[in-house]
PDB file of N, CA and C in Angstrom:
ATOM      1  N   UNK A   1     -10.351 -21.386 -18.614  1.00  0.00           N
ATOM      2  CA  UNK A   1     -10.499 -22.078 -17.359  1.00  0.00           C
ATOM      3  C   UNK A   1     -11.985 -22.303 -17.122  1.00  0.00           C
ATOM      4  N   UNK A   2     -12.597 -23.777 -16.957  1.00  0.00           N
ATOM      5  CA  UNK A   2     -13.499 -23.874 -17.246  1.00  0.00           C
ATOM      6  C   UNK A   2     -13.870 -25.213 -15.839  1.00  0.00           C
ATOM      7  N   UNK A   3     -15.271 -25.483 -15.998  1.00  0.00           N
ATOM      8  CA  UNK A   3     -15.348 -27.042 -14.806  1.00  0.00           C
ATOM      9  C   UNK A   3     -14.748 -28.450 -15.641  1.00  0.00           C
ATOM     10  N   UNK A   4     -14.988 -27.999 -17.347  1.00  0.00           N
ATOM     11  CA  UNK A   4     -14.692 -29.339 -17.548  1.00  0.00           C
ATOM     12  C   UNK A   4     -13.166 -29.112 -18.508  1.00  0.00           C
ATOM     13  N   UNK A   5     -12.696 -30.115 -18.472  1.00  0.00           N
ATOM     14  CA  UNK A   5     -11.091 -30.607 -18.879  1.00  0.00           C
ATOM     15  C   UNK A   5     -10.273 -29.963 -18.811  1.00  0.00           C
ATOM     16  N   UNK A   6      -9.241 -29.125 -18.950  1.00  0.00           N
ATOM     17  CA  UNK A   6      -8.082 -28.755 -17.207  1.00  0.00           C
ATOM     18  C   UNK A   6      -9.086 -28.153 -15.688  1.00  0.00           C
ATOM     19  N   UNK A   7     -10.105 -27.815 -16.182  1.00  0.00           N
ATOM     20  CA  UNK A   7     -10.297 -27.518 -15.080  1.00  0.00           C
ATOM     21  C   UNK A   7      -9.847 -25.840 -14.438  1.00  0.00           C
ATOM     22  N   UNK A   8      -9.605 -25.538 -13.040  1.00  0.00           N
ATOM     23  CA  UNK A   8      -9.374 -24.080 -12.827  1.00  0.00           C
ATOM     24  C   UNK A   8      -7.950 -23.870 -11.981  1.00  0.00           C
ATOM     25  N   UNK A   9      -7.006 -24.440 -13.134  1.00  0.00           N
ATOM     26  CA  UNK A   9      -5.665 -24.188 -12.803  1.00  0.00           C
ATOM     27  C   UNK A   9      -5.207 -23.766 -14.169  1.00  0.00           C
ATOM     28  N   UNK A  10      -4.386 -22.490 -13.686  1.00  0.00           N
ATOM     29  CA  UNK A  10      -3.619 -21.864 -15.285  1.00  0.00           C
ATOM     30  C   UNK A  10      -2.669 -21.694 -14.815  1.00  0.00           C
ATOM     31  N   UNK A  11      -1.414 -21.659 -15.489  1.00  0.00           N
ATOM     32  CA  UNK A  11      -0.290 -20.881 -15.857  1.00  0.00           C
ATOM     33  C   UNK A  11       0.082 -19.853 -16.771  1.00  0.00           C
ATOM     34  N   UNK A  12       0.519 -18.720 -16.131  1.00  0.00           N
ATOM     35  CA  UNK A  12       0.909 -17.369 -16.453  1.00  0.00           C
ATOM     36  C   UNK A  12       2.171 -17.149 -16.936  1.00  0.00           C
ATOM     37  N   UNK A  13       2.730 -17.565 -18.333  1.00  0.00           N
ATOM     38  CA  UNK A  13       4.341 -17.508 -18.396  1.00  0.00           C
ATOM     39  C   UNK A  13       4.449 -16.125 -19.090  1.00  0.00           C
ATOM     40  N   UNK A  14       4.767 -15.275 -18.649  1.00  0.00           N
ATOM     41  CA  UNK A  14       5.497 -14.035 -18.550  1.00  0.00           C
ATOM     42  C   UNK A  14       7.242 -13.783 -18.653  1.00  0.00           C
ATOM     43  N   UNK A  15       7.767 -13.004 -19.847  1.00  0.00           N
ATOM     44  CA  UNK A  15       8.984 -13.406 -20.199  1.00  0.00           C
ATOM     45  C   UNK A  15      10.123 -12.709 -18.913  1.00  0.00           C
ATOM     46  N   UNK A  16       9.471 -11.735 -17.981  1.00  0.00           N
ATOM     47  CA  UNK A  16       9.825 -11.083 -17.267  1.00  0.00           C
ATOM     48  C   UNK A  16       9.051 -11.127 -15.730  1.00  0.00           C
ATOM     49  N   UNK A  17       8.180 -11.863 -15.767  1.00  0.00           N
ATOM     50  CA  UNK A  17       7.294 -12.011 -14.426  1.00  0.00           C
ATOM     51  C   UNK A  17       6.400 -10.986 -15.065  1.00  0.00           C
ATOM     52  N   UNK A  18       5.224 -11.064 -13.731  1.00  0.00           N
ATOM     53  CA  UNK A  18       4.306 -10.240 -13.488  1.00  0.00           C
ATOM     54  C   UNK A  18       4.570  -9.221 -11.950  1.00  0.00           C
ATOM     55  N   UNK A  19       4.830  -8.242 -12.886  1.00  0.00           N
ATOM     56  CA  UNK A  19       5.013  -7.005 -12.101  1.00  0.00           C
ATOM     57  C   UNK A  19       3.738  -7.198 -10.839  1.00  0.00           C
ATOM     58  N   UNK A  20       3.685  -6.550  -9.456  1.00  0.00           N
ATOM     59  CA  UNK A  20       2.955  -6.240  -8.740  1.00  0.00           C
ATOM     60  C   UNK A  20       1.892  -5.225  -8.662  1.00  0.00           C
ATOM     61  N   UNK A  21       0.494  -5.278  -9.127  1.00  0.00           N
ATOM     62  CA  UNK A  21       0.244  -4.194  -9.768  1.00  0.00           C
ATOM     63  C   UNK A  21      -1.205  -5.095 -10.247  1.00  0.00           C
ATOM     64  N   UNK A  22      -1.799  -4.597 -11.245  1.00  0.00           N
ATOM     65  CA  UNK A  22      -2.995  -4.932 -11.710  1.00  0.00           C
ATOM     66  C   UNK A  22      -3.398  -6.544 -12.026  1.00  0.00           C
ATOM     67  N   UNK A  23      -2.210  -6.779 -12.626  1.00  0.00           N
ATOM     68  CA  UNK A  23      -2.145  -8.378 -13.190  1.00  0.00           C
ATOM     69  C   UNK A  23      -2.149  -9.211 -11.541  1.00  0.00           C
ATOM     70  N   UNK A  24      -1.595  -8.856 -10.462  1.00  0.00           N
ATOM     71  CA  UNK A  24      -1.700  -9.544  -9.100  1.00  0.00           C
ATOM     72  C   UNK A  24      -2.899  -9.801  -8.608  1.00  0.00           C
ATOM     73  N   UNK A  25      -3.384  -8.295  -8.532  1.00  0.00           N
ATOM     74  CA  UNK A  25      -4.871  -8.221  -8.519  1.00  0.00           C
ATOM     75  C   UNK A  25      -5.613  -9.336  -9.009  1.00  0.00           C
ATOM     76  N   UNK A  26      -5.882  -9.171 -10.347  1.00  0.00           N
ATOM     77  CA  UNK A  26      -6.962  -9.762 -11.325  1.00  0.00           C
ATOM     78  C   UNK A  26      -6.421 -11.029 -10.767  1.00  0.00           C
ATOM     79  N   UNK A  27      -4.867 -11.789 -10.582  1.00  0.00           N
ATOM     80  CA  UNK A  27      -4.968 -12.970 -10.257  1.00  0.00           C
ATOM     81  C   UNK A  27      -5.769 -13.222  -8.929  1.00  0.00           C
ATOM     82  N   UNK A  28      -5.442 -12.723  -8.124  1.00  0.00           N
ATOM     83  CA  UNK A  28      -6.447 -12.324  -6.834  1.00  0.00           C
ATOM     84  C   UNK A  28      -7.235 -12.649  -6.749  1.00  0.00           C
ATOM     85  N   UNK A  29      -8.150 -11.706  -7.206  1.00  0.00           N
ATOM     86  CA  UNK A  29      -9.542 -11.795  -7.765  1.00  0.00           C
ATOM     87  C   UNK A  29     -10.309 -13.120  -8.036  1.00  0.00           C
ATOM     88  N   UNK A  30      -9.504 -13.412  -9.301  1.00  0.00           N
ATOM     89  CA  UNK A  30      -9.994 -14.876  -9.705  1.00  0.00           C
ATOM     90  C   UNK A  30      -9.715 -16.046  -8.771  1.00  0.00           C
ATOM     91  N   UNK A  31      -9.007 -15.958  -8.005  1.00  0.00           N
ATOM     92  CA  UNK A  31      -9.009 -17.088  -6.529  1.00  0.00           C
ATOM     93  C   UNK A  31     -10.458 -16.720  -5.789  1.00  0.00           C
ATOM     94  N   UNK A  32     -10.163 -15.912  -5.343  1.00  0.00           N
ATOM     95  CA  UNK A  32     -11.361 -15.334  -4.302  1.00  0.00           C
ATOM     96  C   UNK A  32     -12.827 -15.465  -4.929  1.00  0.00           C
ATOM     97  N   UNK A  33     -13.092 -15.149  -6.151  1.00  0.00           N
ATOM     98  CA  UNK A  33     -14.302 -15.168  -6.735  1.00  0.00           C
ATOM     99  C   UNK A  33     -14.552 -16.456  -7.169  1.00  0.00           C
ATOM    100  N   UNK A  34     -14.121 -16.838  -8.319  1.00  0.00           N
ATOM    101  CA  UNK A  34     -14.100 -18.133  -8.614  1.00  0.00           C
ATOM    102  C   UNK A  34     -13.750 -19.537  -8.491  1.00  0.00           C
ATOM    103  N   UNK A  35     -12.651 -19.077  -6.880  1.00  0.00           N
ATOM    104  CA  UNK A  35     -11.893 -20.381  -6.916  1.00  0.00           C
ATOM    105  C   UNK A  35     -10.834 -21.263  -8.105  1.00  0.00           C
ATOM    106  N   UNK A  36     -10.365 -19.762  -8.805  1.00  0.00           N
ATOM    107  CA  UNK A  36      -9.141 -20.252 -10.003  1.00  0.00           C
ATOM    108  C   UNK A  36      -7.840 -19.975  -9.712  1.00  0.00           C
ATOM    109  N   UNK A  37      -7.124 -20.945  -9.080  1.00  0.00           N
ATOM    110  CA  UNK A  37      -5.880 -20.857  -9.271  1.00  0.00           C
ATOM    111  C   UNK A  37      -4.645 -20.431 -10.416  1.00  0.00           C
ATOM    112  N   UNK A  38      -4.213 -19.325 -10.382  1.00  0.00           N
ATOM    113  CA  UNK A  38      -3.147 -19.002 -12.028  1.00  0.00           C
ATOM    114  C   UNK A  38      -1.830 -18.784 -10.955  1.00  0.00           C
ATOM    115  N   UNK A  39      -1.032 -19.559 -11.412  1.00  0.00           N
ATOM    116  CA  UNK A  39       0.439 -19.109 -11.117  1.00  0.00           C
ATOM    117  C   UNK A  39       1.143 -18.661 -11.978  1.00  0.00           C
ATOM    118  N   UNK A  40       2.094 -17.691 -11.775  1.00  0.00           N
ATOM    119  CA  UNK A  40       3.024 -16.780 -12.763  1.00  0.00           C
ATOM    120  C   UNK A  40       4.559 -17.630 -12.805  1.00  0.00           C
ATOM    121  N   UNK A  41       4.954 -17.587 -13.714  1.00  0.00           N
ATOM    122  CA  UNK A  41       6.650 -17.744 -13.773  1.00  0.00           C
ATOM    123  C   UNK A  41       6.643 -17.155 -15.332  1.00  0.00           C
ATOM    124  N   UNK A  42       8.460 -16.761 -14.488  1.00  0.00           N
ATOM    125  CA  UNK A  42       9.237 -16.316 -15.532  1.00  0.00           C
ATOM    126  C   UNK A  42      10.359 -16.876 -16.237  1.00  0.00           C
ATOM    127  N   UNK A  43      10.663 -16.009 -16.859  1.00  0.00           N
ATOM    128  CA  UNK A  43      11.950 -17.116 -17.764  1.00  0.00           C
ATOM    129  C   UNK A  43      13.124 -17.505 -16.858  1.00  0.00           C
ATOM    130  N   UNK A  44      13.492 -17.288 -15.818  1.00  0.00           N
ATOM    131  CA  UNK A  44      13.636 -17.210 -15.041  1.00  0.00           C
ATOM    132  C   UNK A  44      14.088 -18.794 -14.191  1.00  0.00           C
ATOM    133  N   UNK A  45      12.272 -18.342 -14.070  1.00  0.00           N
ATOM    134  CA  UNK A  45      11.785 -19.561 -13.257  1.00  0.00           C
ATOM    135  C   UNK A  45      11.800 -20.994 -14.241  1.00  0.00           C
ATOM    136  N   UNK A  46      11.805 -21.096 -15.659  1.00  0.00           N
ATOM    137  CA  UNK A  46      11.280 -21.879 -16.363  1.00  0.00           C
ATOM    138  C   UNK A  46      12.905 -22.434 -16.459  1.00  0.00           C
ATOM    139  N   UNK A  47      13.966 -21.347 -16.422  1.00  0.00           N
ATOM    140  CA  UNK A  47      15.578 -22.776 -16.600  1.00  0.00           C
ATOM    141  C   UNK A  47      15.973 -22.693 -15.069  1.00  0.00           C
ATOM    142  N   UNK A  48      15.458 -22.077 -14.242  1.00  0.00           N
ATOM    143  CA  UNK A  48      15.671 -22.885 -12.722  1.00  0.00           C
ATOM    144  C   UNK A  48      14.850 -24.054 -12.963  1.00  0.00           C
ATOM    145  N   UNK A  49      14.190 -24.407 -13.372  1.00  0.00           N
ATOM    146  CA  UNK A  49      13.264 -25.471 -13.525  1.00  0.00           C
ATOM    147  C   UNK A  49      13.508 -26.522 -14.467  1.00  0.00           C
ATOM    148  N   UNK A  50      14.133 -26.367 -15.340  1.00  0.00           N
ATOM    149  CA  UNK A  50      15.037 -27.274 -16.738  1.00  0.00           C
ATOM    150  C   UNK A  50      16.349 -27.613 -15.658  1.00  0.00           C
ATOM    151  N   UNK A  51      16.967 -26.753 -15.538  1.00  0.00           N
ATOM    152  CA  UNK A  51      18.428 -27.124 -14.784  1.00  0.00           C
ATOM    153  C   UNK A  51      18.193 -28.252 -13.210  1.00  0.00           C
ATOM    154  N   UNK A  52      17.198 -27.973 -12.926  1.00  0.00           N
ATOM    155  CA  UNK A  52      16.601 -28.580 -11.596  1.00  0.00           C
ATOM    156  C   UNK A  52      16.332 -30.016 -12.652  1.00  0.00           C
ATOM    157  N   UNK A  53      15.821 -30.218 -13.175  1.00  0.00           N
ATOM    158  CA  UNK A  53      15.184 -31.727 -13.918  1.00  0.00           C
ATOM    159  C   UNK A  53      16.593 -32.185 -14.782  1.00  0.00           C
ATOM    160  N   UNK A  54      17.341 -31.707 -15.534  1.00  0.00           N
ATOM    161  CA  UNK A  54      18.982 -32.244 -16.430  1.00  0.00           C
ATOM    162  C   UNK A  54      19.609 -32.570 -14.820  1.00  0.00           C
ATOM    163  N   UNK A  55      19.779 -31.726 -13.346  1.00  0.00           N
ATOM    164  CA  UNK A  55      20.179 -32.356 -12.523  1.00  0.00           C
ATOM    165  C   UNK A  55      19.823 -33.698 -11.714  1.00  0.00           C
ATOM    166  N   UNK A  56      18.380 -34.365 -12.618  1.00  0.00           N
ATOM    167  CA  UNK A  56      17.699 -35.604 -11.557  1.00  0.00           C
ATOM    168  C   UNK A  56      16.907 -34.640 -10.634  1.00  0.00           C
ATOM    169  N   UNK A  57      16.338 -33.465 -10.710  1.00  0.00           N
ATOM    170  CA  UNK A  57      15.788 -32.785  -9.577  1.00  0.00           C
ATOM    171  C   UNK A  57      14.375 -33.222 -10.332  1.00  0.00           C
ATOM    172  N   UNK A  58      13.295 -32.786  -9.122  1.00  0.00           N
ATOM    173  CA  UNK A  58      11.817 -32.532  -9.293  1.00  0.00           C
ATOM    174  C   UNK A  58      11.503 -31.358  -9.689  1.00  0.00           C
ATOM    175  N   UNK A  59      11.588 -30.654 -10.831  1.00  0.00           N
ATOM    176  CA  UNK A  59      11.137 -29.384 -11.314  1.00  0.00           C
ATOM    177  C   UNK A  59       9.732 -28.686 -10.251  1.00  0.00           C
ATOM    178  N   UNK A  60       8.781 -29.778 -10.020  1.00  0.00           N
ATOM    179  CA  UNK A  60       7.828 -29.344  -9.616  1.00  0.00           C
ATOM    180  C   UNK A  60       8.144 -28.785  -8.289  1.00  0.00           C
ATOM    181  N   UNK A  61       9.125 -29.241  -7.439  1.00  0.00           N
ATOM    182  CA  UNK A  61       9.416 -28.829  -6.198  1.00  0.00           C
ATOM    183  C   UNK A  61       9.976 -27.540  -5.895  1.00  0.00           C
ATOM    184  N   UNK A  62      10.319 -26.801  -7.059  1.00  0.00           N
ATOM    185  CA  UNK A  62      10.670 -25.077  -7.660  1.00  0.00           C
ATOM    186  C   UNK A  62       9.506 -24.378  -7.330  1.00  0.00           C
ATOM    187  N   UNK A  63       8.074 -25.081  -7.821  1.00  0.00           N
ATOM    188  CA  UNK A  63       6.822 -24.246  -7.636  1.00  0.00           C
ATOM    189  C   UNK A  63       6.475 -24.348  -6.166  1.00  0.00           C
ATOM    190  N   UNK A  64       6.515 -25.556  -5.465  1.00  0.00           N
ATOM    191  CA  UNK A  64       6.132 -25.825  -4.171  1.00  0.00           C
ATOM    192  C   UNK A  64       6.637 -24.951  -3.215  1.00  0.00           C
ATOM    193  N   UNK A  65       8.100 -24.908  -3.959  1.00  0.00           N
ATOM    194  CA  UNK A  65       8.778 -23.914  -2.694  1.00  0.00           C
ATOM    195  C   UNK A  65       8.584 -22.624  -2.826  1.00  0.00           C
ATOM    196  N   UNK A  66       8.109 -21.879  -3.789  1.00  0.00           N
ATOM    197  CA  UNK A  66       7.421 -20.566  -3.643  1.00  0.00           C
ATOM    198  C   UNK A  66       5.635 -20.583  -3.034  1.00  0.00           C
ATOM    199  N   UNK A  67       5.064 -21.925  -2.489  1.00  0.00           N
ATOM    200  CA  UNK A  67       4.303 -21.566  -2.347  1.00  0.00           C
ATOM    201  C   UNK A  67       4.233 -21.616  -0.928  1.00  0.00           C
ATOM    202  N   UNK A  68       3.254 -20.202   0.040  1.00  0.00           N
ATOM    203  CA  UNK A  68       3.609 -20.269   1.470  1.00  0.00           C
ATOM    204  C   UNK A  68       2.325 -20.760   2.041  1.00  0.00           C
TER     205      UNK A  68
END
């Protein structure tokens, strides 16, 4: 994650999520300090997100709605 080409947005795919705990933190962290956005999903989240798009859905609107 850098200023030039993606820029300071990551994704965190975790086959089980990210537990609450150190990895939250450090994501934390890197908002607050650096201004880097990382979002987590899980496998989970990734065929709510396939099944949402084979239905004509907006996959992206899966992430939106976890965000508050």
């Amino acid at each position: 994650m850098k200023e030039k080409g993606v820029g300071f947005f990551g994704m965190l795919i975790a086959r089980n999520g990210v537990a609450n705990g150190a990895a939250n933190h450090a994501i934390i962290d890197q908002w607050v300090h650096s201004r880097k956005m990382i979002i987590t999903l899980s496998n989970e989240d990734l065929i709510k997100m396939i099944r949402l798009r084979d239905s004509g859905g907006d996959p992206v609107s899966y992430v939106h709605a976890g965000v508050d």
